[in-house]
Protein backbone atom coordinates (compact mmCIF):
# COMPACT_ATOMS: atom_id res chain seq x y z
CA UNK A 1 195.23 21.33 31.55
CA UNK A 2 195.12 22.01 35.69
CA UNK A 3 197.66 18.51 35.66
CA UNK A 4 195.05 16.54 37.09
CA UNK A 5 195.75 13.22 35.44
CA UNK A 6 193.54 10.91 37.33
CA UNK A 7 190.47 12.88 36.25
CA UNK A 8 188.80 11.28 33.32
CA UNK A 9 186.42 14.09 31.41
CA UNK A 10 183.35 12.25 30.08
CA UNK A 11 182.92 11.45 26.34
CA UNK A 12 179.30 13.13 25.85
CA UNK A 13 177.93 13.95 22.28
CA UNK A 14 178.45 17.82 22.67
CA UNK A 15 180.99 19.34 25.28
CA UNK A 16 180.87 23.32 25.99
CA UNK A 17 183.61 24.84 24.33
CA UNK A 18 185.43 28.13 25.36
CA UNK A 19 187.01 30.18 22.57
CA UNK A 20 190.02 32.44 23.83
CA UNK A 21 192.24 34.70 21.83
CA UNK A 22 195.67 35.87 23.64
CA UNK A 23 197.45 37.64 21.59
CA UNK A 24 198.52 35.74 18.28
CA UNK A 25 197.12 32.27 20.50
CA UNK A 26 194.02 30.73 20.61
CA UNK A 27 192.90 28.36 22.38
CA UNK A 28 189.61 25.99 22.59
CA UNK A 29 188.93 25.12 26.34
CA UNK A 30 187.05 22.38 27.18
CA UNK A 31 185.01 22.86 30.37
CA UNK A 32 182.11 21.29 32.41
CA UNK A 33 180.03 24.13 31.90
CA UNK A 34 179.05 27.37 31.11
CA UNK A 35 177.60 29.89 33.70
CA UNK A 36 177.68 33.43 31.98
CA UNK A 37 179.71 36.42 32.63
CA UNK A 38 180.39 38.01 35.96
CA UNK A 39 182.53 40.55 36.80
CA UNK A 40 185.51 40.27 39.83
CA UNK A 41 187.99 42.15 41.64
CA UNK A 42 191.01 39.84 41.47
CA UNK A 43 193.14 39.62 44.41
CA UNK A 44 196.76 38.60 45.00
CA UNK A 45 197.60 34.86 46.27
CA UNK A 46 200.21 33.26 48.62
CA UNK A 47 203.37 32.65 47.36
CA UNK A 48 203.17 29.30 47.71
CA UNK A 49 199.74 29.34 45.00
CA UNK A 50 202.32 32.05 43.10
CA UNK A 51 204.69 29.48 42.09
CA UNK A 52 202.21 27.52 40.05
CA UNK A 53 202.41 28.61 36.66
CA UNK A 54 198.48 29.55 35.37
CA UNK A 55 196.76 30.95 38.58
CA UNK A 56 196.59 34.75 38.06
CA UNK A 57 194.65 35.53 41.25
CA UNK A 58 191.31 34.67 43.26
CA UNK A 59 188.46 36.58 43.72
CA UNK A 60 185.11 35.94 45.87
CA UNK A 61 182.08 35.04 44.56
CA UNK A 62 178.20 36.11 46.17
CA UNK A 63 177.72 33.45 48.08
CA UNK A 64 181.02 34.05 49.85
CA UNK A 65 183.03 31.13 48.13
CA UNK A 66 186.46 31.72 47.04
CA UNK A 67 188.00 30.43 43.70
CA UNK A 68 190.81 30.85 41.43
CA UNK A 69 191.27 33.48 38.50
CA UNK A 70 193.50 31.27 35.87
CA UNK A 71 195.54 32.49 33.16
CA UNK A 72 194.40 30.08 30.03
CA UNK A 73 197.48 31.30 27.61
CA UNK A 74 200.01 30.12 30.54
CA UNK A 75 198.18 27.00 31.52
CA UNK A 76 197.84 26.20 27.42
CA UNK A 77 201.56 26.39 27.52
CA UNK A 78 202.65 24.16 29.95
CA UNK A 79 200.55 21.59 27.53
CA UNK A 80 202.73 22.26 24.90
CA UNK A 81 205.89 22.05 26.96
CA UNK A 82 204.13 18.55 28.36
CA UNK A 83 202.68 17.37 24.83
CA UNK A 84 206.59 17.34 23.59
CA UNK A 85 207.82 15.05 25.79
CA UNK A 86 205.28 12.40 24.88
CA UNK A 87 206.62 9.55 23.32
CA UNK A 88 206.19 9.26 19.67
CA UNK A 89 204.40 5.50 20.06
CA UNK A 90 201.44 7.42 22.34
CA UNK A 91 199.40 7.80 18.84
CA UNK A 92 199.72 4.19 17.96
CA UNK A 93 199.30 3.13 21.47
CA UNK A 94 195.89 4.78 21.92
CA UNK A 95 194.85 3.66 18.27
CA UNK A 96 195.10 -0.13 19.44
CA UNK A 97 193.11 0.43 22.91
CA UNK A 98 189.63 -1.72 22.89
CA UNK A 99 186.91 0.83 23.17
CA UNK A 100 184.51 0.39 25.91
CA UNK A 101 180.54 1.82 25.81
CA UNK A 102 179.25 2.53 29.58
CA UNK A 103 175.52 2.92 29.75
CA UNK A 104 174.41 4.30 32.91
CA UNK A 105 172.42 7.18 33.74
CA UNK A 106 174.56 7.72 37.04
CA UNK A 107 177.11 10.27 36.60
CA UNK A 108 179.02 9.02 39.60
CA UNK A 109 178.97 5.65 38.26
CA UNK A 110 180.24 6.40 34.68
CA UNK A 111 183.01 8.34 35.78
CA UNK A 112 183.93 5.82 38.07
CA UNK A 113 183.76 2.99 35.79
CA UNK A 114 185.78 5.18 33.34
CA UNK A 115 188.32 5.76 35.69
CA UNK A 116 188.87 1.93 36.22
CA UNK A 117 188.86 1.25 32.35
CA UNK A 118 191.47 3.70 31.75
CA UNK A 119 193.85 2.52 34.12
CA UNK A 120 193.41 -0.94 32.85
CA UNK A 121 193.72 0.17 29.47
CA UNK A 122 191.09 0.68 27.59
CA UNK A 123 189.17 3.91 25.04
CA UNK A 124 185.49 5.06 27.08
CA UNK A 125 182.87 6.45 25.93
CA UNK A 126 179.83 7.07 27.58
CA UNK A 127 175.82 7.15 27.67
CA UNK A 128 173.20 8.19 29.65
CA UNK A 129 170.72 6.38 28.80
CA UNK A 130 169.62 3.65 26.10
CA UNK A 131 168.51 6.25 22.81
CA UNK A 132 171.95 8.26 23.95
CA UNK A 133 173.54 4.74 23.61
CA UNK A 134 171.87 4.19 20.09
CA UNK A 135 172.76 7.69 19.05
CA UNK A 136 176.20 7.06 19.70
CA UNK A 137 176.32 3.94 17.96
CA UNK A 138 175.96 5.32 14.83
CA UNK A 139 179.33 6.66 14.62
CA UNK A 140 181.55 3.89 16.77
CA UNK A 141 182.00 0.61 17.38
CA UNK A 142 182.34 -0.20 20.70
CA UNK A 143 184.23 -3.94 21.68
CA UNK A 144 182.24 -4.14 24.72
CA UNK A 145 178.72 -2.41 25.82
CA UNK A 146 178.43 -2.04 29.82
CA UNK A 147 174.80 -1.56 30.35
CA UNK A 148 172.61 -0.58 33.64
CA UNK A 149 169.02 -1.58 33.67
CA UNK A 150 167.52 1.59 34.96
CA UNK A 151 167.11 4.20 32.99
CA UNK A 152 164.99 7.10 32.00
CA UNK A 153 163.87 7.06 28.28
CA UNK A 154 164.87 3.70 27.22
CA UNK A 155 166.06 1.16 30.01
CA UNK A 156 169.01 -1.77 29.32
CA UNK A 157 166.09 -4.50 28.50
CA UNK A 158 164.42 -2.46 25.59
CA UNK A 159 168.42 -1.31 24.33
CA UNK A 160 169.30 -4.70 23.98
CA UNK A 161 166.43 -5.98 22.19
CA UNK A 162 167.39 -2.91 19.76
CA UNK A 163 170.85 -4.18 19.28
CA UNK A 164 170.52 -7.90 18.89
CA UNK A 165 168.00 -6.95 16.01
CA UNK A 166 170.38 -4.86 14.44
CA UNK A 167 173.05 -6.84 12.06
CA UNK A 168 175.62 -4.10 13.08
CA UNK A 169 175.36 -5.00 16.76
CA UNK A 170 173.75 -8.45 16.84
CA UNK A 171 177.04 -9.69 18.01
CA UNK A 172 178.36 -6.79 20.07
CA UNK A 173 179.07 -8.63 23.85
CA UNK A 174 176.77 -7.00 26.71
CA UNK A 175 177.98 -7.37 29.95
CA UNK A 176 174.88 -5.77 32.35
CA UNK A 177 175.67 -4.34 35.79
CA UNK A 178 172.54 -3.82 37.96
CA UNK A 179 171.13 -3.83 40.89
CA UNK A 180 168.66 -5.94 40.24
CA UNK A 181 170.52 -9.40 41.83
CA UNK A 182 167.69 -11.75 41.52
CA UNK A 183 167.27 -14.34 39.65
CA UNK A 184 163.97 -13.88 37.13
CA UNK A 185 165.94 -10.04 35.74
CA UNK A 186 169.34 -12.49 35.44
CA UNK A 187 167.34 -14.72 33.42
CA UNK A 188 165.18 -12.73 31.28
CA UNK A 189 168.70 -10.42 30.38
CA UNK A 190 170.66 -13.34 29.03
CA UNK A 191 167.29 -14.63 27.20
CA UNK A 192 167.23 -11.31 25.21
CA UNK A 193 170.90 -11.63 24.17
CA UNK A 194 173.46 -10.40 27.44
CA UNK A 195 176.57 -12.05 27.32
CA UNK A 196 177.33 -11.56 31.45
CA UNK A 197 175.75 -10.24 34.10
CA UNK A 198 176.76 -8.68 37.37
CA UNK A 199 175.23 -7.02 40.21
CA UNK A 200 176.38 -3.80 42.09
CA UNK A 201 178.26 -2.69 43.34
CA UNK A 202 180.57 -4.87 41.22
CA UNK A 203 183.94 -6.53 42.09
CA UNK A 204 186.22 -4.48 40.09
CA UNK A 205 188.62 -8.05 38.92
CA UNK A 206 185.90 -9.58 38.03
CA UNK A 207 184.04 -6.73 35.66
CA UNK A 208 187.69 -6.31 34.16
CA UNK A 209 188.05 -10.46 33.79
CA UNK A 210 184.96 -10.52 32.50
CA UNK A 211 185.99 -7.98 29.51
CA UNK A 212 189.16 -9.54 28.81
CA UNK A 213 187.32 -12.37 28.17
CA UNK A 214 185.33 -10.70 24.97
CA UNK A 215 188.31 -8.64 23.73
CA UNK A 216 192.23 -8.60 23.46
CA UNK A 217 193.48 -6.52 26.58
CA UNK A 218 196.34 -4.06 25.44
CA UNK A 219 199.61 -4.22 26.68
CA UNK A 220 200.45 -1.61 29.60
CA UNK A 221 203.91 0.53 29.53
């Protein structure tokens, strides 16, 4: 909605959700979170901030930082104005897009492995950890399963002795990205079932190589 194109929101079970009503509009907002009411004294902005259609002021917060007051009803319709000028094959396009699982408790590290699947192409959804992963699972079906080692709850070892004894993901390719380089994790991870394994930080060519390799990469512009 703020034109940002390059940012890639995360695909998490449950999202907050803001409800507005402008009028005869509404509008559901999808933000990063949800930090109460607070009232402010909104201020004028530069002309040059003026000319951007959605920003109706900035105020100051208690701790003496200043943000922006923005007008959801205007920034909603530049969307629209956007949305229409969308070619009618988008739908179709995004319909035949691989879908890629990451697995990594790192926040940093799934949004930056989203980023790089989006530009090369592919659907991402995320997980934070192996019983968000399994949770997930029962409503998709990923092409490919990116999984870290290290995580709270249940780690990439114990998730993928849970999928190769499932018959719905027995054959579901696991390509494991991990710090752990040497050679006894490598081993034990392709005994239990990974199909590739890579240390970090990764070699972005060669994590995407190595997906093309288990699915059919779609076909860019």
């Amino acid at each position: 909605m703020l034109g940002d194109t390059e940012r890639v929101p995360e695909n998490l079970p449950h999202n907050p959700v803001l409800l507005l009503r402008s009028g005869e509009q509404r509008i559901a907002l999808h933000v990063d979170d949800l930090q109460g009411n607070h009232e402010a004294v909104v201020k004028n902005i530069g002309p040059q901030l003026a000319r951007l259609g959605g920003i109706a002021g900035a105020t100051g917060l208690g701790n003496g930082a200043v943000v922006l007051i923005l007008n959801p009803a205007q920034l909603a319709q530049r969307i629209v104005t956007t949305a229409r000028k969308v070619s009618k094959a988008a739908p179709e396009m995004l319909r035949t897009q691989p879908l890629v699982m990451v697995v990594d408790d790192s926040l940093t590290v799934r949004k930056i492995t989203t980023r790089l699947l989006n530009r090369a192409g592919y659907q991402v959804v995320t997980a934070k950890d192996g019983v968000d992963a399994l949770e997930q699972l029962g409503e998709i079906n990923p092409a490919v399963m990116l999984l870290d080692i290290e995580m709270p709850r249940m780690d990439g070892f114990e998730l993928t002795k849970h999928l190769r004894r499932d018959a719905r993901t027995q054959n579901l390719p696991i390509i494991m990205i991990t710090s752990r380089t040497a050679d006894k994790h490598r081993d034990y991870a392709l005994q239990l079932g990974v199909n590739a394994y890579l240390g970090k930080p990764y070699q972005e060519d060669e994590l995407l190589k190595q997906i093309a390799g288990f699915v059919a990469v779609p076909e860019m512009g």
